[in-house]
N, C-alpha and C. Protein backbone atom coordinates (compact mmCIF):
# COMPACT_ATOMS: atom_id res chain seq x y z
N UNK A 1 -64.47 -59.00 -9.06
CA UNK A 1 -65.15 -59.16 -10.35
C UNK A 1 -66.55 -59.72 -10.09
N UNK A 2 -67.66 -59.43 -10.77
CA UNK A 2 -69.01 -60.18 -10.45
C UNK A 2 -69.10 -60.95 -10.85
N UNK A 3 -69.97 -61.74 -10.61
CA UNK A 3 -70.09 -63.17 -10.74
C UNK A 3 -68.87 -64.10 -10.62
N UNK A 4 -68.27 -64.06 -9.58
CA UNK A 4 -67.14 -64.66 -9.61
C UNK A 4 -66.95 -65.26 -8.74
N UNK A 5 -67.28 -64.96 -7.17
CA UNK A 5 -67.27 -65.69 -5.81
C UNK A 5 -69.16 -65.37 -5.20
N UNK A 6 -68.91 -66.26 -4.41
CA UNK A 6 -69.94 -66.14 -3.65
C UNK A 6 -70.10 -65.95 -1.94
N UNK A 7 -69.94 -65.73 -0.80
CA UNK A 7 -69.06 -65.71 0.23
C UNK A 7 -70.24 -65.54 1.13
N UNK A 8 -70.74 -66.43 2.77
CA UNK A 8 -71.66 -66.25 3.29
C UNK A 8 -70.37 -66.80 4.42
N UNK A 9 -70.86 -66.45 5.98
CA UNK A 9 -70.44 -66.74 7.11
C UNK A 9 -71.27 -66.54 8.19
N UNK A 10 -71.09 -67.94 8.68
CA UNK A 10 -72.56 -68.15 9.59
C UNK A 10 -71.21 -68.76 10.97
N UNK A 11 -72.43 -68.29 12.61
CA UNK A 11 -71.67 -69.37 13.69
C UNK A 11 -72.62 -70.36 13.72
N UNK A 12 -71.86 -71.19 14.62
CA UNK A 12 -72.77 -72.59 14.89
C UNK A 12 -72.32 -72.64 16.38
N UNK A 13 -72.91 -73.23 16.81
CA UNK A 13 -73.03 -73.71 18.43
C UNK A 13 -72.28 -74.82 18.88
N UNK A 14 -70.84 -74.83 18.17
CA UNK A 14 -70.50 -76.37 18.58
C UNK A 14 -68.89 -76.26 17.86
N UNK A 15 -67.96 -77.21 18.47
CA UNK A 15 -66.56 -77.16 18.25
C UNK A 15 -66.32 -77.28 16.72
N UNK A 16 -64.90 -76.72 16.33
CA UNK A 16 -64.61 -76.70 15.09
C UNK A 16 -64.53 -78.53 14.70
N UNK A 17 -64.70 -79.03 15.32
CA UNK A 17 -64.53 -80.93 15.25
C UNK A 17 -65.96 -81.83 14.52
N UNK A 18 -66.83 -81.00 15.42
CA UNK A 18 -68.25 -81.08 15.10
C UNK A 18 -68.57 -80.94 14.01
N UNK A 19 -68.10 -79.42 13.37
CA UNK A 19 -69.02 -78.96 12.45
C UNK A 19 -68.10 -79.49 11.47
N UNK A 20 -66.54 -79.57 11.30
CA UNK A 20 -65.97 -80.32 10.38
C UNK A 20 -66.54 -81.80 9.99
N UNK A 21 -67.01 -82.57 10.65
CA UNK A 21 -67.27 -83.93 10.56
C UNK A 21 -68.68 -83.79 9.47
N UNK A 22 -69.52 -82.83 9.74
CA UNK A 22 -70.94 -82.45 9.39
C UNK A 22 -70.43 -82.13 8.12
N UNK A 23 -69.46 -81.13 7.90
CA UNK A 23 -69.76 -80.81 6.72
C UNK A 23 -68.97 -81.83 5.62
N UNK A 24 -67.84 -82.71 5.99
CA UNK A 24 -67.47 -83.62 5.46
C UNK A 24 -67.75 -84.82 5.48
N UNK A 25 -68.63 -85.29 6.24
CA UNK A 25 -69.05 -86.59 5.89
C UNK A 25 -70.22 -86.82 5.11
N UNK A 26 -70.09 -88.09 4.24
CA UNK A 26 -71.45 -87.69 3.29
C UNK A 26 -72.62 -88.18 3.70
N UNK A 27 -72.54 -88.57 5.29
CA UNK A 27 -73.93 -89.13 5.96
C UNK A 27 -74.62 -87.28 6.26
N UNK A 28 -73.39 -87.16 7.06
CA UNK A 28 -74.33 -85.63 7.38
C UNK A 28 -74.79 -84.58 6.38
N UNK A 29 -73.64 -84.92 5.19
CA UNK A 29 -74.22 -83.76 4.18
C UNK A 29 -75.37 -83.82 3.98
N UNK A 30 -75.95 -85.20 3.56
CA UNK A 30 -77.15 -85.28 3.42
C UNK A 30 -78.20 -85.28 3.65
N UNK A 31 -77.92 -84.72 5.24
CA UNK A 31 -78.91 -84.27 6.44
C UNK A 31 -79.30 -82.86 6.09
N UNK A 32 -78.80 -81.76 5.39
CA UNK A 32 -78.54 -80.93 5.06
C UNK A 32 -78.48 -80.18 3.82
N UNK A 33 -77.48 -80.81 3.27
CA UNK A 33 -77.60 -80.03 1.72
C UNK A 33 -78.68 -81.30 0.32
N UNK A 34 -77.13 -82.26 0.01
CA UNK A 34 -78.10 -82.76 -1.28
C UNK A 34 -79.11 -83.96 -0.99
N UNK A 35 -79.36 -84.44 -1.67
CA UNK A 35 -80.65 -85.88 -1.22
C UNK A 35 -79.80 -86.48 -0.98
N UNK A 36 -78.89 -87.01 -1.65
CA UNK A 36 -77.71 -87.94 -1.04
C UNK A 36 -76.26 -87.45 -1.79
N UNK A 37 -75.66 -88.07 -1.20
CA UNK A 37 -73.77 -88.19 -1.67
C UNK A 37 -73.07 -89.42 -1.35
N UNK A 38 -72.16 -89.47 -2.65
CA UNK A 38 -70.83 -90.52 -2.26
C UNK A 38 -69.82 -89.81 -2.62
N UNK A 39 -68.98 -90.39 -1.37
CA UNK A 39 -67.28 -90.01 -1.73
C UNK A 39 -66.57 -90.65 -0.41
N UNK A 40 -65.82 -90.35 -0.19
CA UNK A 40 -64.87 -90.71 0.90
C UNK A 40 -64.21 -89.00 1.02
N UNK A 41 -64.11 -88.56 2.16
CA UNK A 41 -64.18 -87.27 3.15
C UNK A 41 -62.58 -87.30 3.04
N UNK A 42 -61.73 -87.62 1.74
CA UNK A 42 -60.47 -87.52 1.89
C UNK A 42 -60.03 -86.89 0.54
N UNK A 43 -58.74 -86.25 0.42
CA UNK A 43 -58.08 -85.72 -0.61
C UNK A 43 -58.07 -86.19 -1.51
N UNK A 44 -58.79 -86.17 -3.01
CA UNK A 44 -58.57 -86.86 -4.21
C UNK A 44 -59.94 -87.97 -4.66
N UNK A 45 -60.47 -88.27 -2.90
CA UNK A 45 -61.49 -88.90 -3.52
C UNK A 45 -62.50 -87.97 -4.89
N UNK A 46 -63.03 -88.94 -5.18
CA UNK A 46 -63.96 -88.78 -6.34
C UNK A 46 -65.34 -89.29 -5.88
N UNK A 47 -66.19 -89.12 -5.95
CA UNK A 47 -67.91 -89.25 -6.10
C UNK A 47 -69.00 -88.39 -6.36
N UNK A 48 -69.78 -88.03 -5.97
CA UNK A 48 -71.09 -87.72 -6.55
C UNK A 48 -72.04 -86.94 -5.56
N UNK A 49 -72.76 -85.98 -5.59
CA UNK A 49 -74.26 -85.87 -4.99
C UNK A 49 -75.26 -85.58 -5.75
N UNK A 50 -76.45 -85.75 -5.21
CA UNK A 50 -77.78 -86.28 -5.74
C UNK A 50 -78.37 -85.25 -5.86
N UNK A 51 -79.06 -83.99 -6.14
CA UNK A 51 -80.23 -83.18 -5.67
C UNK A 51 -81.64 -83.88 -7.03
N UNK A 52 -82.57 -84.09 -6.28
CA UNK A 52 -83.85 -84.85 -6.67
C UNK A 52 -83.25 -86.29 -7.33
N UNK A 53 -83.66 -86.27 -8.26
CA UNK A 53 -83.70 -87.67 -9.08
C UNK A 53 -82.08 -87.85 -9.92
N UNK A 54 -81.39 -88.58 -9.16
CA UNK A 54 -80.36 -88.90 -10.41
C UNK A 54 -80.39 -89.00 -11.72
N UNK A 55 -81.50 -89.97 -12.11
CA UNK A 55 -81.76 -90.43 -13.03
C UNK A 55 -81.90 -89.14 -14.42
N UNK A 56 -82.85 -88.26 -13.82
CA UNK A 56 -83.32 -87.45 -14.32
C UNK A 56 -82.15 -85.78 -14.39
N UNK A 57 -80.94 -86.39 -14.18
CA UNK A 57 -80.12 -85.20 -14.18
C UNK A 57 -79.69 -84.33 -13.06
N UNK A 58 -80.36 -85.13 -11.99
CA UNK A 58 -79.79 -84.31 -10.28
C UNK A 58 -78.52 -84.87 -9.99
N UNK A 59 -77.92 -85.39 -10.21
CA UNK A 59 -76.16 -86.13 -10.27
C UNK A 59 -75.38 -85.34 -10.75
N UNK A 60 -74.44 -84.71 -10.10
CA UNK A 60 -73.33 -84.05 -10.14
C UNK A 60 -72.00 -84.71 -9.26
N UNK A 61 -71.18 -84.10 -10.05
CA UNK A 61 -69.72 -84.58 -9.50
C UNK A 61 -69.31 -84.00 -8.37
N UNK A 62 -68.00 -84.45 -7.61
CA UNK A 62 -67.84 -83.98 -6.53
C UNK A 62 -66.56 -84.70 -5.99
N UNK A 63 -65.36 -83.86 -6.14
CA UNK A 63 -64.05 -84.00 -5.34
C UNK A 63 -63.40 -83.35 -4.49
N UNK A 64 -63.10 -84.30 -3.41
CA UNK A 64 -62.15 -83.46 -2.27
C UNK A 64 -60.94 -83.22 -3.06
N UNK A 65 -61.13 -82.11 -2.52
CA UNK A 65 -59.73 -81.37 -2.84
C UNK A 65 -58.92 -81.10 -1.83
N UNK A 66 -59.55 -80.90 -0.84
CA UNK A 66 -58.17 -80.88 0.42
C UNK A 66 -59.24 -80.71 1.94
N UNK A 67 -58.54 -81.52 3.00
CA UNK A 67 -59.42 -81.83 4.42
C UNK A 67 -57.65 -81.67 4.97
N UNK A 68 -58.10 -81.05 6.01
CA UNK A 68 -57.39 -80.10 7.05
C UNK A 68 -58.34 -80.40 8.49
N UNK A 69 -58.75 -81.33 8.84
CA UNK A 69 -59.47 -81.20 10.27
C UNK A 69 -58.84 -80.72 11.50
N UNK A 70 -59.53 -79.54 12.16
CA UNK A 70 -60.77 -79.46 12.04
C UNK A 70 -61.00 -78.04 11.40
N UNK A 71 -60.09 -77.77 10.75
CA UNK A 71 -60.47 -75.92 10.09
C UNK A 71 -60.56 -76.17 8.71
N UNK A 72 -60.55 -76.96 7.91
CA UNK A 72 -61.05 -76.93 6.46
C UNK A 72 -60.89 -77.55 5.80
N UNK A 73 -62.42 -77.61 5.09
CA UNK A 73 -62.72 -78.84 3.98
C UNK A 73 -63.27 -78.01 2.76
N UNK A 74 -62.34 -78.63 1.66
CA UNK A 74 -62.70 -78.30 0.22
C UNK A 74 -63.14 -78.87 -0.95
N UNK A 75 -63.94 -78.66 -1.75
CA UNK A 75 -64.40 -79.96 -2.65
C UNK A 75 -64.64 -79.25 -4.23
N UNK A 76 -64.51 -79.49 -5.26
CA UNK A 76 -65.56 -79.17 -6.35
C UNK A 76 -66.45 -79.71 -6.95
N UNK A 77 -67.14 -79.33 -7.63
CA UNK A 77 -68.42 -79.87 -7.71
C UNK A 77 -69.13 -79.37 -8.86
N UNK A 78 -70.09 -79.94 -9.65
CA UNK A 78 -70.84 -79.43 -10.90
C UNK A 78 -70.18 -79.91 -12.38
N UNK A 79 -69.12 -80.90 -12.27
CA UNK A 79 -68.47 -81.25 -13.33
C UNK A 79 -69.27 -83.02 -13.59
N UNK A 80 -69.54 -83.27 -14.80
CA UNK A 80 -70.21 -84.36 -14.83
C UNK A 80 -69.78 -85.47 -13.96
N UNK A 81 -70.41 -86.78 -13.47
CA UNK A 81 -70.27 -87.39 -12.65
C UNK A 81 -68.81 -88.72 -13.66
N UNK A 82 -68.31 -88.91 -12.85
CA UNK A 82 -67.06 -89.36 -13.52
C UNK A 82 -66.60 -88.65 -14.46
N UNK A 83 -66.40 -87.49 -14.31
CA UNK A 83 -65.04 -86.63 -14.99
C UNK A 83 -64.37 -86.07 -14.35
N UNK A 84 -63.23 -85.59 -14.48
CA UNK A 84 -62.18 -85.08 -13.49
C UNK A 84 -62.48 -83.62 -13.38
N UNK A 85 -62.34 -83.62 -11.83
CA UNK A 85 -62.98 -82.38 -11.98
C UNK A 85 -61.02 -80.90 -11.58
N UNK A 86 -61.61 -80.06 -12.33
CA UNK A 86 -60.52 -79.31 -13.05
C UNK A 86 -61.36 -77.67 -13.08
N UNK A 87 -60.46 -76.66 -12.68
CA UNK A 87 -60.81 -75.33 -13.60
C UNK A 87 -61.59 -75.42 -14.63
N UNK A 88 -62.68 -74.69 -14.92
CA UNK A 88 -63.31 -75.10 -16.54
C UNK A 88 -64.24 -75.80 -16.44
N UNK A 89 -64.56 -76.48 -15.85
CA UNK A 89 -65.74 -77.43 -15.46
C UNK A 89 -66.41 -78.02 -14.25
N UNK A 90 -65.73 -77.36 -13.32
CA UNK A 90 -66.23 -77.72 -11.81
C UNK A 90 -65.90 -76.20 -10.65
N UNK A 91 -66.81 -76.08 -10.15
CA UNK A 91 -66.98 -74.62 -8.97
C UNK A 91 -66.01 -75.82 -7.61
N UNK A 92 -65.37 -74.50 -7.21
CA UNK A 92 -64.12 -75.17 -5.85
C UNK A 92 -65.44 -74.18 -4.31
N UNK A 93 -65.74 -75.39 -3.86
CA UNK A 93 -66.40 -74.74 -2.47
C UNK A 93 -65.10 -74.87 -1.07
N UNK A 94 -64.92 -73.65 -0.48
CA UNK A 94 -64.11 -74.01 0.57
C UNK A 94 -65.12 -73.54 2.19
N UNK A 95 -64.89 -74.38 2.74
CA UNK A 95 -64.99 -74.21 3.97
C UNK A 95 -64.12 -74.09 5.16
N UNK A 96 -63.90 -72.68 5.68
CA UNK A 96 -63.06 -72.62 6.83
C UNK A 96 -63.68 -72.18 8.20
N UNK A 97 -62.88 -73.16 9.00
CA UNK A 97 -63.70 -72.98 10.33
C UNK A 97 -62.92 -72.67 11.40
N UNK A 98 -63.20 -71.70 11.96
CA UNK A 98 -62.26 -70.73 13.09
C UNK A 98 -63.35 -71.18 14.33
N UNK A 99 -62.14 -71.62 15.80
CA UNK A 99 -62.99 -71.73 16.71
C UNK A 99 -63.68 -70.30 17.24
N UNK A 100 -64.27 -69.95 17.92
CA UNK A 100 -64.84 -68.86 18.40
C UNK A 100 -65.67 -69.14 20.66
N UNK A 101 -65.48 -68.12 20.80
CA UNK A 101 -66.03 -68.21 22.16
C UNK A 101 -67.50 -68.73 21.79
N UNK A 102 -67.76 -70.21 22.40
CA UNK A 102 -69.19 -70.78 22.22
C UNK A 102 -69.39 -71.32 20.93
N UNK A 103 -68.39 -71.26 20.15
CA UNK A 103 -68.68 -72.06 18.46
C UNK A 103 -67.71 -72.33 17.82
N UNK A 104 -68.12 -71.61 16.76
CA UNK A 104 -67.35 -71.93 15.26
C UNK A 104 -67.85 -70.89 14.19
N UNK A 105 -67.02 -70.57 13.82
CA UNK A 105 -67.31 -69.71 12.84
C UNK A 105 -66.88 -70.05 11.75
N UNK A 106 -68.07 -70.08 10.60
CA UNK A 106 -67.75 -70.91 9.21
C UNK A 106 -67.97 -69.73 8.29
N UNK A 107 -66.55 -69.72 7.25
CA UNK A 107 -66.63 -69.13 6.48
C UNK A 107 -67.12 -69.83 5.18
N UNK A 108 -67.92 -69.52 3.80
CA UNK A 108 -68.01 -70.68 3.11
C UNK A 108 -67.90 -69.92 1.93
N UNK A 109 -66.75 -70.14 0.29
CA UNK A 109 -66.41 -69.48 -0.40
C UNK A 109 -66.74 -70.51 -1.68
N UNK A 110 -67.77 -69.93 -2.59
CA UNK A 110 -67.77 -70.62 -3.83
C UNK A 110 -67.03 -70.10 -4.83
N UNK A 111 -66.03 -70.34 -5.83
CA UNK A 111 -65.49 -69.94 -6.85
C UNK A 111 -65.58 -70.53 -7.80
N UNK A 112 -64.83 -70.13 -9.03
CA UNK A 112 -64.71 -70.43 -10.60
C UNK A 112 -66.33 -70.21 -11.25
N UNK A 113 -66.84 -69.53 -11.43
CA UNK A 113 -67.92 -69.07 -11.97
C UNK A 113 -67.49 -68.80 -13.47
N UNK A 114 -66.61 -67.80 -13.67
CA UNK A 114 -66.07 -66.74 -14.72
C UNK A 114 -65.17 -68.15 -15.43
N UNK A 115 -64.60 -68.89 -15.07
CA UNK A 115 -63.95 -70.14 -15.52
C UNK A 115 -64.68 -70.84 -16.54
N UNK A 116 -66.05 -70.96 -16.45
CA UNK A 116 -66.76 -72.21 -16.73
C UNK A 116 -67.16 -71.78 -18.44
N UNK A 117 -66.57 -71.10 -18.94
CA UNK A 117 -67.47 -71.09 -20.43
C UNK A 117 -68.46 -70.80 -20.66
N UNK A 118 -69.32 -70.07 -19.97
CA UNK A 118 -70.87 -69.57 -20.20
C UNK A 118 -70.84 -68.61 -20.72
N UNK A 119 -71.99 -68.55 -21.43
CA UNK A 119 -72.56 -67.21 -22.33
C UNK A 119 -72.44 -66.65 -20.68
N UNK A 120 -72.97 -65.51 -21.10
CA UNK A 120 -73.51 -64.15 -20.16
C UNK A 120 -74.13 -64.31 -19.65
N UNK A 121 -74.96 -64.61 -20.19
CA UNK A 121 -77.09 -65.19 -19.52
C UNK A 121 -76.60 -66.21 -18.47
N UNK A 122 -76.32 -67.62 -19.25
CA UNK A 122 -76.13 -68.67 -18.66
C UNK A 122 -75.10 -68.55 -17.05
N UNK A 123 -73.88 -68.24 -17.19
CA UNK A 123 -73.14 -67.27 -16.21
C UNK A 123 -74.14 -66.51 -14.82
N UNK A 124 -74.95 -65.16 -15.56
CA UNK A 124 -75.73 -65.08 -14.69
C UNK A 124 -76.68 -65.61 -13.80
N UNK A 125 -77.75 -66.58 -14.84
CA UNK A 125 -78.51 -67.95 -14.05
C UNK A 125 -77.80 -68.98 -13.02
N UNK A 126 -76.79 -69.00 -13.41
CA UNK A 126 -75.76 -70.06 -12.62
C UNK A 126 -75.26 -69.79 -10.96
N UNK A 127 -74.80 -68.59 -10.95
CA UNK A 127 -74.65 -67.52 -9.84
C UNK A 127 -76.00 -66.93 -9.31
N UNK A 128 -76.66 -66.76 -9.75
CA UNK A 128 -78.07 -66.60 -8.66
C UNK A 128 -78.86 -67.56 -8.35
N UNK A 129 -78.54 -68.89 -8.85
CA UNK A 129 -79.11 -69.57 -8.58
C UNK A 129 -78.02 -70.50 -7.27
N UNK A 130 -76.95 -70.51 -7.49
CA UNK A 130 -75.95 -70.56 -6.61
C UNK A 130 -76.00 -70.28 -5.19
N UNK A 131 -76.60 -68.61 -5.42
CA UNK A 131 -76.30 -68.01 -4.40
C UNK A 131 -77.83 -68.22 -3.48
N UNK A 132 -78.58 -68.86 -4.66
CA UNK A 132 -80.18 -68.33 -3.73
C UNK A 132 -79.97 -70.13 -2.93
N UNK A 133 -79.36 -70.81 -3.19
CA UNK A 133 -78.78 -72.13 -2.71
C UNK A 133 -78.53 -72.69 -1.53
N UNK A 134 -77.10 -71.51 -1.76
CA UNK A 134 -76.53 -71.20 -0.22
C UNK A 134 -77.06 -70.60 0.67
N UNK A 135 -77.98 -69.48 0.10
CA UNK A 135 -78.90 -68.73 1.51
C UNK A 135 -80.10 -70.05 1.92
N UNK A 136 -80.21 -70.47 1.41
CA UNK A 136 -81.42 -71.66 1.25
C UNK A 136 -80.72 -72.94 2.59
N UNK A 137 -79.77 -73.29 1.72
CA UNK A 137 -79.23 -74.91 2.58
C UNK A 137 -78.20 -74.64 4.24
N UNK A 138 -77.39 -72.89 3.79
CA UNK A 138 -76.27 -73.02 4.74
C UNK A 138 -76.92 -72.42 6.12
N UNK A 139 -78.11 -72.09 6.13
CA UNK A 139 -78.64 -71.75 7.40
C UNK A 139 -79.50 -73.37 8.06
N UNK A 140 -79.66 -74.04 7.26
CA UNK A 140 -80.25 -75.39 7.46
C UNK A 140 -78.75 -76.34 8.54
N UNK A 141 -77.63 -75.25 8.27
CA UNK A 141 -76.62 -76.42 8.84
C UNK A 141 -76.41 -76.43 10.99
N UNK A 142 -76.55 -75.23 11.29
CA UNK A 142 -76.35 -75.08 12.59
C UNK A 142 -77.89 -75.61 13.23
N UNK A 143 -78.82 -75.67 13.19
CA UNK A 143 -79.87 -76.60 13.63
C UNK A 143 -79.68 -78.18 13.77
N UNK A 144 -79.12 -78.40 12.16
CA UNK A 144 -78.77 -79.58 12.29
C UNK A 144 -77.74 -80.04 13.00
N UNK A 145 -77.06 -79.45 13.43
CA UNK A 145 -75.73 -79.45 14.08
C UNK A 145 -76.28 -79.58 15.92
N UNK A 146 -77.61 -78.45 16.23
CA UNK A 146 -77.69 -78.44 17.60
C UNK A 146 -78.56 -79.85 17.47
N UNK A 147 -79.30 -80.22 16.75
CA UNK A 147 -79.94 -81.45 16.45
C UNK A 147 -78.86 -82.84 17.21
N UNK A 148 -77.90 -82.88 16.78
CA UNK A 148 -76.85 -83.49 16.98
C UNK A 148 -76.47 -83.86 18.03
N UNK A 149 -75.90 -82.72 18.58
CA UNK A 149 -75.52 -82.21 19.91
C UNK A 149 -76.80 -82.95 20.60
N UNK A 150 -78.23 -82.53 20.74
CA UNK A 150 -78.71 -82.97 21.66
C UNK A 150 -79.33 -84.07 21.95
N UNK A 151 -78.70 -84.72 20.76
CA UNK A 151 -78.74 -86.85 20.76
C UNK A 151 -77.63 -87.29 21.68
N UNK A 152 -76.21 -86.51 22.04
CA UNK A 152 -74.80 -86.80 22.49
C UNK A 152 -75.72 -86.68 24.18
């Protein structure tokens, strides 16, 4: 169905251990995706990430939904900050990570689009802006990752 998933898969240069830690901890997220985040990198936690100014409406919600180290971490996200986040009001991001000869191979799946109650328009803006996101931040992650690596 359109507008409904979003689906990109990138390798990275480094064990499925590595890139799990990166993409679940909220020190590294923030090397990477939002200005900042809180939560705790475990099932059920509840917290938050930042993109620009909190203050000003860059605060969004954000719950683990399930950590599997080192092949997958899941969270949703986009539901106001202290509300539960649920079908209907929050997009489920999964990340799965398959080792590979020399890496990792990350699959990364956004859903519930069609869930959320949007007009048409709104729906559409939401998903391209989504998607122009992920082409934007998820190539920002394996640099940061060899970045890493060559502090060890």
């Amino acid at each position: 169905m359109e507008h409904e998933r979003i689906e990109r898969e990138i390798f990275i240069e480094a064990s499925p251990e590595i890139v799990f830690d990166v993409l679940s901890s909220p020190e590294h997220l923030r090397q990477w995706w939002p200005d900042d985040a809180e939560y705790e990198p475990t099932p059920g936690s509840n917290g938050r990430i930042v993109f620009g100014d909190a203050d000003a409406g860059g605060a969004t919600g954000f719950a683990v939904m399930d950590a599997q180290p080192p092949r997958l971490f899941s969270f949703r996200w986009t539901q106001p900050v202290g509300t539960a986040a649920e079908v209907g009001n929050s997009l489920l991001v999964t990340f799965e990570l398959t080792p590979t000869t020399g890496g990792t191979r990350l699959r990364m799946t956004e859903t519930g689009f069609r869930d959320m109650s949007w007009d048409a328009a709104t729906l559409e803006t939401q998903y391209a802006e989504h998607q122009h996101g992920w082409d934007y931040f998820l190539p920002r992650l394996a640099p940061y990752v060899a970045r890493l690596a060559a502090r060890s």
